[in-house]
Protein backbone atom coordinates (compact mmCIF):
# COMPACT_ATOMS: atom_id res chain seq x y z
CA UNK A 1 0.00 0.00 0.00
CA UNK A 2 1.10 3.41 -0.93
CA UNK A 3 1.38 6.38 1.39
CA UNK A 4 -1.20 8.01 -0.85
CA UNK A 5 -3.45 5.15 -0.03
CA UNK A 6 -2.82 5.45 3.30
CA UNK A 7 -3.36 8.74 3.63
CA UNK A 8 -6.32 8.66 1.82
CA UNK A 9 -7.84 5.66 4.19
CA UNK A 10 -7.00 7.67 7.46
CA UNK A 11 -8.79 10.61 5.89
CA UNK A 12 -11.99 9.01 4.60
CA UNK A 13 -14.65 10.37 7.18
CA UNK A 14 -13.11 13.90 7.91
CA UNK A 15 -15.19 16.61 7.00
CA UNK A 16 -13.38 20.08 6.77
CA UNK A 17 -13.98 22.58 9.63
CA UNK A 18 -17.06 25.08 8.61
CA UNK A 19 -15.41 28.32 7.60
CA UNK A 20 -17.11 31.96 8.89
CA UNK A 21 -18.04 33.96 5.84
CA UNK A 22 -15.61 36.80 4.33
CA UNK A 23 -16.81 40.29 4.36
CA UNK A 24 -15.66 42.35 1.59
CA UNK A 25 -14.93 45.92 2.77
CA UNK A 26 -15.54 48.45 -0.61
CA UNK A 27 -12.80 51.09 -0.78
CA UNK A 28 -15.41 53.42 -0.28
CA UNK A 29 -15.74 52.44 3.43
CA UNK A 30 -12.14 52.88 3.93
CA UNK A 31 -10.62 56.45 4.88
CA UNK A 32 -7.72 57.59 3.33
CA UNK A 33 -5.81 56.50 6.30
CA UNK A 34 -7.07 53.11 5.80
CA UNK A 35 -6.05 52.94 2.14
CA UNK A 36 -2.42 54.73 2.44
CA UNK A 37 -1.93 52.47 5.61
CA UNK A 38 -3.09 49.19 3.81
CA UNK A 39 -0.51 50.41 0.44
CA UNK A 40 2.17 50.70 2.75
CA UNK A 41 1.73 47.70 4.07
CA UNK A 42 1.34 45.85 0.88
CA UNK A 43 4.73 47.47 -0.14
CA UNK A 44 6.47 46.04 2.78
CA UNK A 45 6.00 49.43 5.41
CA UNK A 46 4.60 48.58 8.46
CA UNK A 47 3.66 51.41 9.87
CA UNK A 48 2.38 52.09 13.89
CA UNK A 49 -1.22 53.37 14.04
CA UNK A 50 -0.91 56.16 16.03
CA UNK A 51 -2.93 56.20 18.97
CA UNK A 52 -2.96 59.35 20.37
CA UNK A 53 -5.78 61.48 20.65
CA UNK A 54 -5.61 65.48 19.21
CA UNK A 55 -8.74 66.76 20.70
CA UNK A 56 -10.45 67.61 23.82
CA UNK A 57 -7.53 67.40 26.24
CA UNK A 58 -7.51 70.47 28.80
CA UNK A 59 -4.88 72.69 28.77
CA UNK A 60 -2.55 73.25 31.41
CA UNK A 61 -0.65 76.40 34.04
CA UNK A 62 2.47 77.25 32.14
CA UNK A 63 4.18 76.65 35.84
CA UNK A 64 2.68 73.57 36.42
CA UNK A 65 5.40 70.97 36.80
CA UNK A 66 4.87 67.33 34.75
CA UNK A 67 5.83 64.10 36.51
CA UNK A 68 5.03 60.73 35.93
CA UNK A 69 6.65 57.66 36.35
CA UNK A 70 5.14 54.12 35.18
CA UNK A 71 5.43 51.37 38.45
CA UNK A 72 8.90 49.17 38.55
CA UNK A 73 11.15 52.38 37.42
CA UNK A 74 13.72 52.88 40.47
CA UNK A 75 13.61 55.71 42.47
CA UNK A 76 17.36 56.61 41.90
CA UNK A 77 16.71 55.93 38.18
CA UNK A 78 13.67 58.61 38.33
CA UNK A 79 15.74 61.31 40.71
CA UNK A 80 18.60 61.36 38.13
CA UNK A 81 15.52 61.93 34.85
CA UNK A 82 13.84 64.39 37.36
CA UNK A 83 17.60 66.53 38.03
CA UNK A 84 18.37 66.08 33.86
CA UNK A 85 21.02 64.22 34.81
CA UNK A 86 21.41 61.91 31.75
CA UNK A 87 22.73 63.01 28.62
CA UNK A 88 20.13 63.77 26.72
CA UNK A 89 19.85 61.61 23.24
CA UNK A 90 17.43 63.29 20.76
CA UNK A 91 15.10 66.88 21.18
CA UNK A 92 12.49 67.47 19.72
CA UNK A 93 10.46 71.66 19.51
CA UNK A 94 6.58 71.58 19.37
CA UNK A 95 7.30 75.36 19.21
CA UNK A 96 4.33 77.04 16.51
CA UNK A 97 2.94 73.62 16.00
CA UNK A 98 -1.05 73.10 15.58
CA UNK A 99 -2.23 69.85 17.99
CA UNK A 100 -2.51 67.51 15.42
CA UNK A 101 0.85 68.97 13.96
CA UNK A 102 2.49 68.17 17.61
CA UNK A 103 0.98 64.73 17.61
CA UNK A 104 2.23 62.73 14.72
CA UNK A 105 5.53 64.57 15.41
CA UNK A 106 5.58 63.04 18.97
CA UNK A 107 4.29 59.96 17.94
CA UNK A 108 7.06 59.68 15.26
CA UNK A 109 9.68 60.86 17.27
CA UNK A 110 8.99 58.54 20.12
CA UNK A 111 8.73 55.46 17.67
CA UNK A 112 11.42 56.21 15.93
CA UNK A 113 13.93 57.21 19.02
CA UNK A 114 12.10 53.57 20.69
CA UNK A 115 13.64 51.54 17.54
CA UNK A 116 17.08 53.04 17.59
CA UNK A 117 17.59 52.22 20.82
CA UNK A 118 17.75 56.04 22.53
CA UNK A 119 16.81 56.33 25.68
CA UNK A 120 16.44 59.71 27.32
CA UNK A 121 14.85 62.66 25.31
CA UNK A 122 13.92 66.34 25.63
CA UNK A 123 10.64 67.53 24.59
CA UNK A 124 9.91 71.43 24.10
CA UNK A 125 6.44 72.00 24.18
CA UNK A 126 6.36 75.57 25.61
CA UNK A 127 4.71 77.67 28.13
CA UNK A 128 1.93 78.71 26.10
CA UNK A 129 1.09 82.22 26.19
CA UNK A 130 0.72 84.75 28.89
CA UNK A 131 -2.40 86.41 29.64
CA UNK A 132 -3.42 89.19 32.50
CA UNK A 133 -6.09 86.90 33.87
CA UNK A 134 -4.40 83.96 34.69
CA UNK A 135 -5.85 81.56 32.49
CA UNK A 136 -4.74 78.05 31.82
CA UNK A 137 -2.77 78.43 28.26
CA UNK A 138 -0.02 75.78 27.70
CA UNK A 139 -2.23 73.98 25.23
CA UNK A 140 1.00 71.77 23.95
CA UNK A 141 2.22 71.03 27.46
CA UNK A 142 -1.56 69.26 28.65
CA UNK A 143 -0.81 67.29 25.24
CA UNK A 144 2.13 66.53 26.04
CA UNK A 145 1.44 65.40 29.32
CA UNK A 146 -1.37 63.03 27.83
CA UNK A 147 0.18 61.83 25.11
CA UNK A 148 2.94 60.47 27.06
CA UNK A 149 1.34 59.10 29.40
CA UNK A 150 -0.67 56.87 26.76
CA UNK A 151 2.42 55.31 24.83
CA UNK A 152 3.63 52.02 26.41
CA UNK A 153 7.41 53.07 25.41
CA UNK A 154 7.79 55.74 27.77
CA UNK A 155 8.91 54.41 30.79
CA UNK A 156 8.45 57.85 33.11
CA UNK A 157 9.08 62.02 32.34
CA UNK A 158 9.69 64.92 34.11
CA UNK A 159 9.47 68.85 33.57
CA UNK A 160 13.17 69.77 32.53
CA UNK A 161 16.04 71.72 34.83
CA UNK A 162 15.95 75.92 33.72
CA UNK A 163 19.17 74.89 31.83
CA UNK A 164 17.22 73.07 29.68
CA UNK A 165 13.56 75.06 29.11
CA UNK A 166 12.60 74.59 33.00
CA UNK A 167 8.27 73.97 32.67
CA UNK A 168 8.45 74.19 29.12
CA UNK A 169 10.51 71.27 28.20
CA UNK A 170 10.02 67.67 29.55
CA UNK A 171 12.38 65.24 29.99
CA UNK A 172 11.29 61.58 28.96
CA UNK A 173 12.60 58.22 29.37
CA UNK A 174 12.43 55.44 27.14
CA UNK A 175 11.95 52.19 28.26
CA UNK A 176 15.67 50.14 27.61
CA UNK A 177 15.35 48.28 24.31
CA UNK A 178 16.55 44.42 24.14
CA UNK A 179 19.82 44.80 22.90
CA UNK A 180 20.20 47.37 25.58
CA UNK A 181 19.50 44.84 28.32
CA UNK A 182 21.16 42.13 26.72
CA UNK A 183 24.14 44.28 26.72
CA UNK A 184 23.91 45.46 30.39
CA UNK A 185 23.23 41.85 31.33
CA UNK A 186 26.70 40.74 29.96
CA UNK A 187 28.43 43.66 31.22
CA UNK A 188 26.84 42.92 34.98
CA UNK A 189 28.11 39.16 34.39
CA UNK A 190 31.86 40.07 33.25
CA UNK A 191 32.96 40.15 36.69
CA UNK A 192 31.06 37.18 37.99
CA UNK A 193 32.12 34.50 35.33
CA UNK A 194 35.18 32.98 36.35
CA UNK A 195 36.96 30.34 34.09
């Protein structure tokens, strides 16, 4: 007996598994988002949707002072973000942006600085702008402070030192890449190998 025959004998009573019927989607029911994001992908881009939100956040005191930092992130490790203490890898200025502007440039910049492997950065958002009565204007900052908070990557951020745009500059920490804690692994187990 052949293995065909075989085969075919262990298969005779299978029936296939009932399949859910396709919907089509018409490319009039896709945005253009959709349809540049589903080109890209069909010419090998994969792209990040970008999550963040460009609309009805509240805007913020231009003194107010942003700090956040995600559970499991060392104290010392925090203290050293919060004094700007780490050299600082990439900036990027949200100076005379629009809120949707800001967004996709945050979004990018974080992504991108997240695959290369950088780990501290410097936002500029501003202070927004001064008015007699006192009203809450730093429009990019609440953004800012929102947006961050949102994206999985950022590990914890802090309003920057005056050297450095004081309350209208943030400093952010990425969370360490795996090459980055392969490497810090081996360099931690150099002295504790012996041969």
């Amino acid at each position: 007996m052949s293995d065909e025959d075989l085969f075919a004998e262990e298969m005779a009573g299978v029936k296939p598994l009932a399949r859910e019927a396709r919907v089509r989607l018409s490319k009039e029911k896709l945005s253009e988002d959709q349809q540049q994001g589903r080109r890209r992908a069909a010419e090998g881009h994969e792209e990040a949707v970008n999550p963040l939100v460009d609309e009805g956040v509240q805007p913020l005191d231009a003194w107010y002072v942003l700090d956040f930092k995600r559970p499991g992130i060392q104290n010392g490790v925090y203290r050293k973000l919060r004094l700007g203490q780490y050299s600082i890898d990439a900036r990027l200025d949200l100076h005379r942006m629009t809120a949707k502007q800001a967004r996709d440039e945050v979004f990018s910049f974080i992504t991108e600085a997240g695959r290369l492997g950088l780990r501290t950065l410097l936002i500029v958002h501003g202070k927004g702008q001064t008015t007699s009565e006192g009203a809450l204007t730093a429009v990019l900052k609440g953004y800012v402070n929102h947006w961050l908070k949102a994206l999985d990557l950022v590990q914890a951020f802090h309003s920057a030192q005056p050297l450095h745009g004081g309350t209208g500059a943030v400093y952010v920490l990425l969370r360490k890449s795996a090459e980055k804690k392969r490497e810090n692994r081996l360099n931690y187990m150099k002295g504790r190998i012996q041969d």
